[in-house]
PDB file of N, CA and C in Angstrom:
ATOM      1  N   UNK A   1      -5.052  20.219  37.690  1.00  0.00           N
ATOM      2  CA  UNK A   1      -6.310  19.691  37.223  1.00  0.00           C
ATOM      3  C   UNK A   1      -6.780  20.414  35.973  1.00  0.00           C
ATOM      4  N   UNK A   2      -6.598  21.145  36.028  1.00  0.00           N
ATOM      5  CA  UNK A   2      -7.253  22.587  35.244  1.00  0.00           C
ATOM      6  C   UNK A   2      -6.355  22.268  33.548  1.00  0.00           C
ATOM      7  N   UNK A   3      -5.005  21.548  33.620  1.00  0.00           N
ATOM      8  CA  UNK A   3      -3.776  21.121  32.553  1.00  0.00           C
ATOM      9  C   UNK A   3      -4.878  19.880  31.973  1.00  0.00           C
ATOM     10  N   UNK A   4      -5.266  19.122  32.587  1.00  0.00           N
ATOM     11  CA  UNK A   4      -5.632  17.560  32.278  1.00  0.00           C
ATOM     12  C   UNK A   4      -7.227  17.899  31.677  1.00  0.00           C
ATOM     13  N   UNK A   5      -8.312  19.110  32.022  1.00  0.00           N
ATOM     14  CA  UNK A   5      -9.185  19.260  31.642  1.00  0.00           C
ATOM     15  C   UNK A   5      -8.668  19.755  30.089  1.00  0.00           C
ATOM     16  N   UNK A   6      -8.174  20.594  29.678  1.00  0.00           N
ATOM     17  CA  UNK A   6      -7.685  21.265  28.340  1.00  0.00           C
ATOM     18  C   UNK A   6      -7.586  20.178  27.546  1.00  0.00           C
ATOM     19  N   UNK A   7      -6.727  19.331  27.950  1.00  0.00           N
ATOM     20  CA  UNK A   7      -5.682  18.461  27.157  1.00  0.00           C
ATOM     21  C   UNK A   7      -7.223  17.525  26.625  1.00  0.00           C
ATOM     22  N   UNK A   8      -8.235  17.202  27.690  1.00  0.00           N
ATOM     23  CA  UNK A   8      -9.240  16.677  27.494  1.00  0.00           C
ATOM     24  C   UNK A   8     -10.401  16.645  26.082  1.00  0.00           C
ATOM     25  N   UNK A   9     -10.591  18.576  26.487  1.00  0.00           N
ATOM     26  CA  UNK A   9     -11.300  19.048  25.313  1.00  0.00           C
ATOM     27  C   UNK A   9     -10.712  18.760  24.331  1.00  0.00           C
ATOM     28  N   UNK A  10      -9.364  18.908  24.241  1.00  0.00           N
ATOM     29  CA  UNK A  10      -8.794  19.087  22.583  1.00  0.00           C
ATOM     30  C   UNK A  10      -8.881  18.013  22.561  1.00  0.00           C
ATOM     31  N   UNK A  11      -8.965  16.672  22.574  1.00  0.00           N
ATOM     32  CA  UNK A  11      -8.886  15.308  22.247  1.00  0.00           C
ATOM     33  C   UNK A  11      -9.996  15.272  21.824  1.00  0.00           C
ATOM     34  N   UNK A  12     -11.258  15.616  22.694  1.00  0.00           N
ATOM     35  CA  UNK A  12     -12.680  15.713  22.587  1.00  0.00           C
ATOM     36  C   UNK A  12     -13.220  16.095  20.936  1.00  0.00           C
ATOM     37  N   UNK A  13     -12.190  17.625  21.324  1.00  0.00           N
ATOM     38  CA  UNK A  13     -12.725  18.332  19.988  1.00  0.00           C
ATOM     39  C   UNK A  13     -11.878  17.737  18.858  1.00  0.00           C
ATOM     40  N   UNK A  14     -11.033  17.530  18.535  1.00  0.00           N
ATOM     41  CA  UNK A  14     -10.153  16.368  17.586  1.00  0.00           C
ATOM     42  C   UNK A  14     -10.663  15.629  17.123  1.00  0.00           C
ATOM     43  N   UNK A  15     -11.681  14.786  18.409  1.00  0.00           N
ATOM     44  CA  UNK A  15     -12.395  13.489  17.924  1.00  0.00           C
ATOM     45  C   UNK A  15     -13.522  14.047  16.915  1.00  0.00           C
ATOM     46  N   UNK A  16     -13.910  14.838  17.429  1.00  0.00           N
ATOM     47  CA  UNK A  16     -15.211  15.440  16.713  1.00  0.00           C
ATOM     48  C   UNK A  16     -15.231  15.625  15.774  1.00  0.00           C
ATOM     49  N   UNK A  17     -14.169  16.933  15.448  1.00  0.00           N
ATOM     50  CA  UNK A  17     -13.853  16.864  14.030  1.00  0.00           C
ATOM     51  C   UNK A  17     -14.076  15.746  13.093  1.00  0.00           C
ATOM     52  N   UNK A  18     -12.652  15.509  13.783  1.00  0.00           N
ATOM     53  CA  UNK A  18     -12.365  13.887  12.745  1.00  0.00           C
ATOM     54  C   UNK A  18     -13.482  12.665  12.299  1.00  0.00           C
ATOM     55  N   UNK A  19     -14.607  12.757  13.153  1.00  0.00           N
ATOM     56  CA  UNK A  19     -15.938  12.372  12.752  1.00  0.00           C
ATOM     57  C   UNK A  19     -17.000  13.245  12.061  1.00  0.00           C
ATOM     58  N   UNK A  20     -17.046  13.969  12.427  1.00  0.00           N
ATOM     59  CA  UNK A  20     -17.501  14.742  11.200  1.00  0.00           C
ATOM     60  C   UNK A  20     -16.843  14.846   9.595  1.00  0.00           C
ATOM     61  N   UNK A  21     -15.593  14.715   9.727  1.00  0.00           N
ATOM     62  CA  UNK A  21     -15.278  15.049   8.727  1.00  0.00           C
ATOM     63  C   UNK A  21     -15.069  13.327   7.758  1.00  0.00           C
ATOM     64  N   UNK A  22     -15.249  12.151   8.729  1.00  0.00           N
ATOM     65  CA  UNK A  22     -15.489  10.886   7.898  1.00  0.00           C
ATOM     66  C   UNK A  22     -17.186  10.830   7.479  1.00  0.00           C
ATOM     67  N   UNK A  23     -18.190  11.780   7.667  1.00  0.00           N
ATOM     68  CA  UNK A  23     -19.343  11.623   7.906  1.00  0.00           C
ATOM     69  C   UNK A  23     -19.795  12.061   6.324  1.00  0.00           C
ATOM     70  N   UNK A  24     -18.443  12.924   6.062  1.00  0.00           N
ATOM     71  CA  UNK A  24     -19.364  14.214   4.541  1.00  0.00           C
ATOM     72  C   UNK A  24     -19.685  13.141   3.943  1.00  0.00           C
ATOM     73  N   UNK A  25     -20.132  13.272   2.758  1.00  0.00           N
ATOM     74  CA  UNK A  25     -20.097  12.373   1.778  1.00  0.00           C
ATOM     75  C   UNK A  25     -19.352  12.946   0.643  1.00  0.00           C
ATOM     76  N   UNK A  26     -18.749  11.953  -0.569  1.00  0.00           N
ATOM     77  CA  UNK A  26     -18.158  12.100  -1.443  1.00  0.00           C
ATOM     78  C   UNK A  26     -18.939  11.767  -2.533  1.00  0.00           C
ATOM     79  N   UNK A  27     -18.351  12.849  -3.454  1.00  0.00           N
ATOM     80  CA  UNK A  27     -19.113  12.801  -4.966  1.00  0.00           C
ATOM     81  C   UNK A  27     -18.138  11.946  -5.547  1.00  0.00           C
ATOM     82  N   UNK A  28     -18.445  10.808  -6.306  1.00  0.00           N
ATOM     83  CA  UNK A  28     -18.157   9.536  -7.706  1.00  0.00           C
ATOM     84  C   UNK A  28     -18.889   9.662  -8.219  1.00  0.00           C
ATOM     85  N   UNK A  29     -19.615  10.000  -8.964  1.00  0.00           N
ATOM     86  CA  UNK A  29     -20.207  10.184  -9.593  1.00  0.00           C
ATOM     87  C   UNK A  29     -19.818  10.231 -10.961  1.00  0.00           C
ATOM     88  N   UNK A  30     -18.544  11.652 -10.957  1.00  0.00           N
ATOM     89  CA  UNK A  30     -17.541  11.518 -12.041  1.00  0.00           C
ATOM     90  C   UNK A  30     -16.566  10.186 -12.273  1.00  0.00           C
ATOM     91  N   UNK A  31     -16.176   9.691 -11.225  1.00  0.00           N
ATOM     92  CA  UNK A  31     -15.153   9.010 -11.652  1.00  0.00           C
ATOM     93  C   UNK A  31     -16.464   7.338 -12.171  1.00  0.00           C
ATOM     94  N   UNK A  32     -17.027   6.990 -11.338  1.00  0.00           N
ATOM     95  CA  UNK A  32     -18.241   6.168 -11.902  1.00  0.00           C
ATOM     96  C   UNK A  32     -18.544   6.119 -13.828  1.00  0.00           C
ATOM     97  N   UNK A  33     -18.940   7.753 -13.845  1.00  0.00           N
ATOM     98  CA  UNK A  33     -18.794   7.735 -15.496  1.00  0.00           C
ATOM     99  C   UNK A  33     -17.758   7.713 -16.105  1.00  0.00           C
ATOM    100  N   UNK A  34     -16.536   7.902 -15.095  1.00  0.00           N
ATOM    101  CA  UNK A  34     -15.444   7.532 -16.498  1.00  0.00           C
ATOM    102  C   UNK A  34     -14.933   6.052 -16.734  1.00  0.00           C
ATOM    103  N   UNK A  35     -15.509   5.574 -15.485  1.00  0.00           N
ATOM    104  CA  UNK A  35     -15.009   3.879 -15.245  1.00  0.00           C
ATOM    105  C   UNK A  35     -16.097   3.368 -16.336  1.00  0.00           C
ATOM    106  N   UNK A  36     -17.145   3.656 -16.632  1.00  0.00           N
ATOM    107  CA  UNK A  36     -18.887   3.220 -17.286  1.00  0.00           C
ATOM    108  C   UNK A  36     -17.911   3.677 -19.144  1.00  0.00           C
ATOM    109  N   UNK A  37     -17.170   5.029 -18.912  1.00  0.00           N
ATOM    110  CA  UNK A  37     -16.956   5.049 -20.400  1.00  0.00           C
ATOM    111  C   UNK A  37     -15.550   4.218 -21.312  1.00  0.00           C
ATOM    112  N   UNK A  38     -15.414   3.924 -20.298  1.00  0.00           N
ATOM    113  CA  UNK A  38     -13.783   2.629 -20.692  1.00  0.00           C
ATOM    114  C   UNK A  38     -14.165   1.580 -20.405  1.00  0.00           C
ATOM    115  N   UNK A  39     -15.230   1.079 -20.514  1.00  0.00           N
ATOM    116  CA  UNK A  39     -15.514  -0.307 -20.339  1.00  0.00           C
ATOM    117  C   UNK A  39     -16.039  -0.589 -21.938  1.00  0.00           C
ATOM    118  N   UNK A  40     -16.250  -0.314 -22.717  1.00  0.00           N
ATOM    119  CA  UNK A  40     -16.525  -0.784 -24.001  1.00  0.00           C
ATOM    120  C   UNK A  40     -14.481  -0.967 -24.726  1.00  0.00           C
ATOM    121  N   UNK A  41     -14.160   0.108 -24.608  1.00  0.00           N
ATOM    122  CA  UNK A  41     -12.469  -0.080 -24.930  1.00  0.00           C
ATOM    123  C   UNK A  41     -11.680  -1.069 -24.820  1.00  0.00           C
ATOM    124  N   UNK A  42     -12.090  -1.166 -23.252  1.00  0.00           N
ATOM    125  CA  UNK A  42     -11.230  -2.323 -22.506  1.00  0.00           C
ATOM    126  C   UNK A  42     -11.542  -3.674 -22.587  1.00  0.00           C
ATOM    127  N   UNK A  43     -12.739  -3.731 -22.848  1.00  0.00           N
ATOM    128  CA  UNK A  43     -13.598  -5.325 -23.758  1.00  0.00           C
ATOM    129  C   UNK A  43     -13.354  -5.573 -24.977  1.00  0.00           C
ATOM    130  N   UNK A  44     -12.736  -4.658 -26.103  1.00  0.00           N
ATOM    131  CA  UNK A  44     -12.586  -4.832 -27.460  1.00  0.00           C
ATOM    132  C   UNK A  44     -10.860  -5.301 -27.487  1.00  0.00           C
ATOM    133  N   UNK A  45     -10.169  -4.450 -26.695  1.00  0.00           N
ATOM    134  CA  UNK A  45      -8.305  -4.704 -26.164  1.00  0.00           C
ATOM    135  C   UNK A  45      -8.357  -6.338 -25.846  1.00  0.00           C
ATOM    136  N   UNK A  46      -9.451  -6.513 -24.808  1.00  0.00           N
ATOM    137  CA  UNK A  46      -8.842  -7.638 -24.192  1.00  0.00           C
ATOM    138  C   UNK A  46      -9.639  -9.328 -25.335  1.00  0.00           C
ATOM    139  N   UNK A  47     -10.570  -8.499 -25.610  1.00  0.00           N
ATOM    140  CA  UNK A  47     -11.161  -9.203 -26.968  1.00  0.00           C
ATOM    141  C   UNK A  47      -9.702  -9.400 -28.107  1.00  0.00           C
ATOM    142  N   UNK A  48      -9.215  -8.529 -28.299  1.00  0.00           N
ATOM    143  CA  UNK A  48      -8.488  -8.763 -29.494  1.00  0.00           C
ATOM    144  C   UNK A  48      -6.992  -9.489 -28.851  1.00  0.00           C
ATOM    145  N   UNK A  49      -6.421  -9.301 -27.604  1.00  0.00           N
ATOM    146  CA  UNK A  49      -5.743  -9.910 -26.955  1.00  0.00           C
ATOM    147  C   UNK A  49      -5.415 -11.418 -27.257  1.00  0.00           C
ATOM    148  N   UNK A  50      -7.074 -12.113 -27.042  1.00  0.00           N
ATOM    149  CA  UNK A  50      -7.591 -13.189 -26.642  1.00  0.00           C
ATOM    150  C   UNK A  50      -7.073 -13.977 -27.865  1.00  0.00           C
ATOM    151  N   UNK A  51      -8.005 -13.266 -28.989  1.00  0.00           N
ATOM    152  CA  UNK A  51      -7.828 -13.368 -30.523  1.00  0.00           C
ATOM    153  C   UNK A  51      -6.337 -13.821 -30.783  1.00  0.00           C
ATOM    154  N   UNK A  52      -5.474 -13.358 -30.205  1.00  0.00           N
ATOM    155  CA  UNK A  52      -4.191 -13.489 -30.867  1.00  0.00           C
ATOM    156  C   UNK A  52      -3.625 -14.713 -29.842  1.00  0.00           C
ATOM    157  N   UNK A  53      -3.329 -14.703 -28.680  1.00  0.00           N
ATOM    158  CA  UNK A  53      -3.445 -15.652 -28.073  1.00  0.00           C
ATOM    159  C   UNK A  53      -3.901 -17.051 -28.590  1.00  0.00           C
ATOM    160  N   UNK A  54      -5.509 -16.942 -29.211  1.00  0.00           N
ATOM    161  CA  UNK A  54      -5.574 -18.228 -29.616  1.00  0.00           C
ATOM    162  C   UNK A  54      -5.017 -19.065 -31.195  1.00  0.00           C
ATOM    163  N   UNK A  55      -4.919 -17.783 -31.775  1.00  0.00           N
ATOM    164  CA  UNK A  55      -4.557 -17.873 -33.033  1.00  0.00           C
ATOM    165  C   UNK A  55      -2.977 -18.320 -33.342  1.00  0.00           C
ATOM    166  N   UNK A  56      -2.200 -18.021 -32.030  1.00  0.00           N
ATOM    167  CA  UNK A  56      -0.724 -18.507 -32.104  1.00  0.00           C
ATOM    168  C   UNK A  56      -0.770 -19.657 -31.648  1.00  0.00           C
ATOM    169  N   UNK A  57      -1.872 -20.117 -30.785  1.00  0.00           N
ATOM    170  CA  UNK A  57      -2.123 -21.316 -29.918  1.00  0.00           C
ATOM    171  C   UNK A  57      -2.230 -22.551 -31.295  1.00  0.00           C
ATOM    172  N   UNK A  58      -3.602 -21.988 -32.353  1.00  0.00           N
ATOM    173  CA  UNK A  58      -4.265 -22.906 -32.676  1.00  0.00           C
ATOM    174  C   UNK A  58      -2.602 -22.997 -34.508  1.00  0.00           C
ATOM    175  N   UNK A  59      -2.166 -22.193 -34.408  1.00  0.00           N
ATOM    176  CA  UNK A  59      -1.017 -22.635 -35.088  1.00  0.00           C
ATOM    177  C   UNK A  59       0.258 -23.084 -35.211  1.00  0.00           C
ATOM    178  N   UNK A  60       0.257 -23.351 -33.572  1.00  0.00           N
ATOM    179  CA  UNK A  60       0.950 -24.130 -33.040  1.00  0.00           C
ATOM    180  C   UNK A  60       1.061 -25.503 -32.925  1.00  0.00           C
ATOM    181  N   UNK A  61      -0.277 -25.308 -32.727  1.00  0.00           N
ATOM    182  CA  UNK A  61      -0.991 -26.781 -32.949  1.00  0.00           C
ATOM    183  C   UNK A  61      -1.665 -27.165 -34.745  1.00  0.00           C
ATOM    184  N   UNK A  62      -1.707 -26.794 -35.076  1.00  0.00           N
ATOM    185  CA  UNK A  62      -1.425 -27.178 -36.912  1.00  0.00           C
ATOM    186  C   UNK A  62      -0.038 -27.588 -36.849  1.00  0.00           C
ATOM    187  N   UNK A  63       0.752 -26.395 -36.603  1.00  0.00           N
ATOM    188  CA  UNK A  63       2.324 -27.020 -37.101  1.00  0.00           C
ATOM    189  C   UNK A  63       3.040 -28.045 -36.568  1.00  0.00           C
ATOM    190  N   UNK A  64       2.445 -28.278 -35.392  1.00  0.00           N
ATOM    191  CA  UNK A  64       2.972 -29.853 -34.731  1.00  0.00           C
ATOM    192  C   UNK A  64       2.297 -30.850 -35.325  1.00  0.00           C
ATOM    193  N   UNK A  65       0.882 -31.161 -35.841  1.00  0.00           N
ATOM    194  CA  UNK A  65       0.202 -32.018 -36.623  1.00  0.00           C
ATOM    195  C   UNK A  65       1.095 -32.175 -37.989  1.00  0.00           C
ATOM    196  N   UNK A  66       1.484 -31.810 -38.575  1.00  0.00           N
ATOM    197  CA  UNK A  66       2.570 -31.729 -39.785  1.00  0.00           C
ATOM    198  C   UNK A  66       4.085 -32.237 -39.549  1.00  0.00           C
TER     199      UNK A  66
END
């Protein structure tokens, strides 16, 4: 009996832990501002992307009109 009480606690205390330790909280904070400071970059890339995309599009379509 005395084997099955042990084995008990440590599960007990395991659990505990392991809830406590989903409980901390986490700092983003940093990664938040670095996601906030690549968002102007990544709008001008996909801006100029676009740009070219349409520009092969729209001369594609000239050169088939001809």
């Amino acid at each position: 009996m005395n084997k099955f009480l042990t084995r008990g606690l440590v599960v007990v205390g395991s659990l505990a832990s392991a809830a406590a330790a989903n409980a901390a909280a986490i700092d983003v904070t940093s990664v938040v501002t670095a996601i906030g400071d690549t968002a102007a970059p990544i709008g001008l890339i996909g801006s100029a992307v676009l740009l070219i995309v349409v520009a092969l599009k729209a001369f594609h379509w000239v050169r088939r009109a001809f």
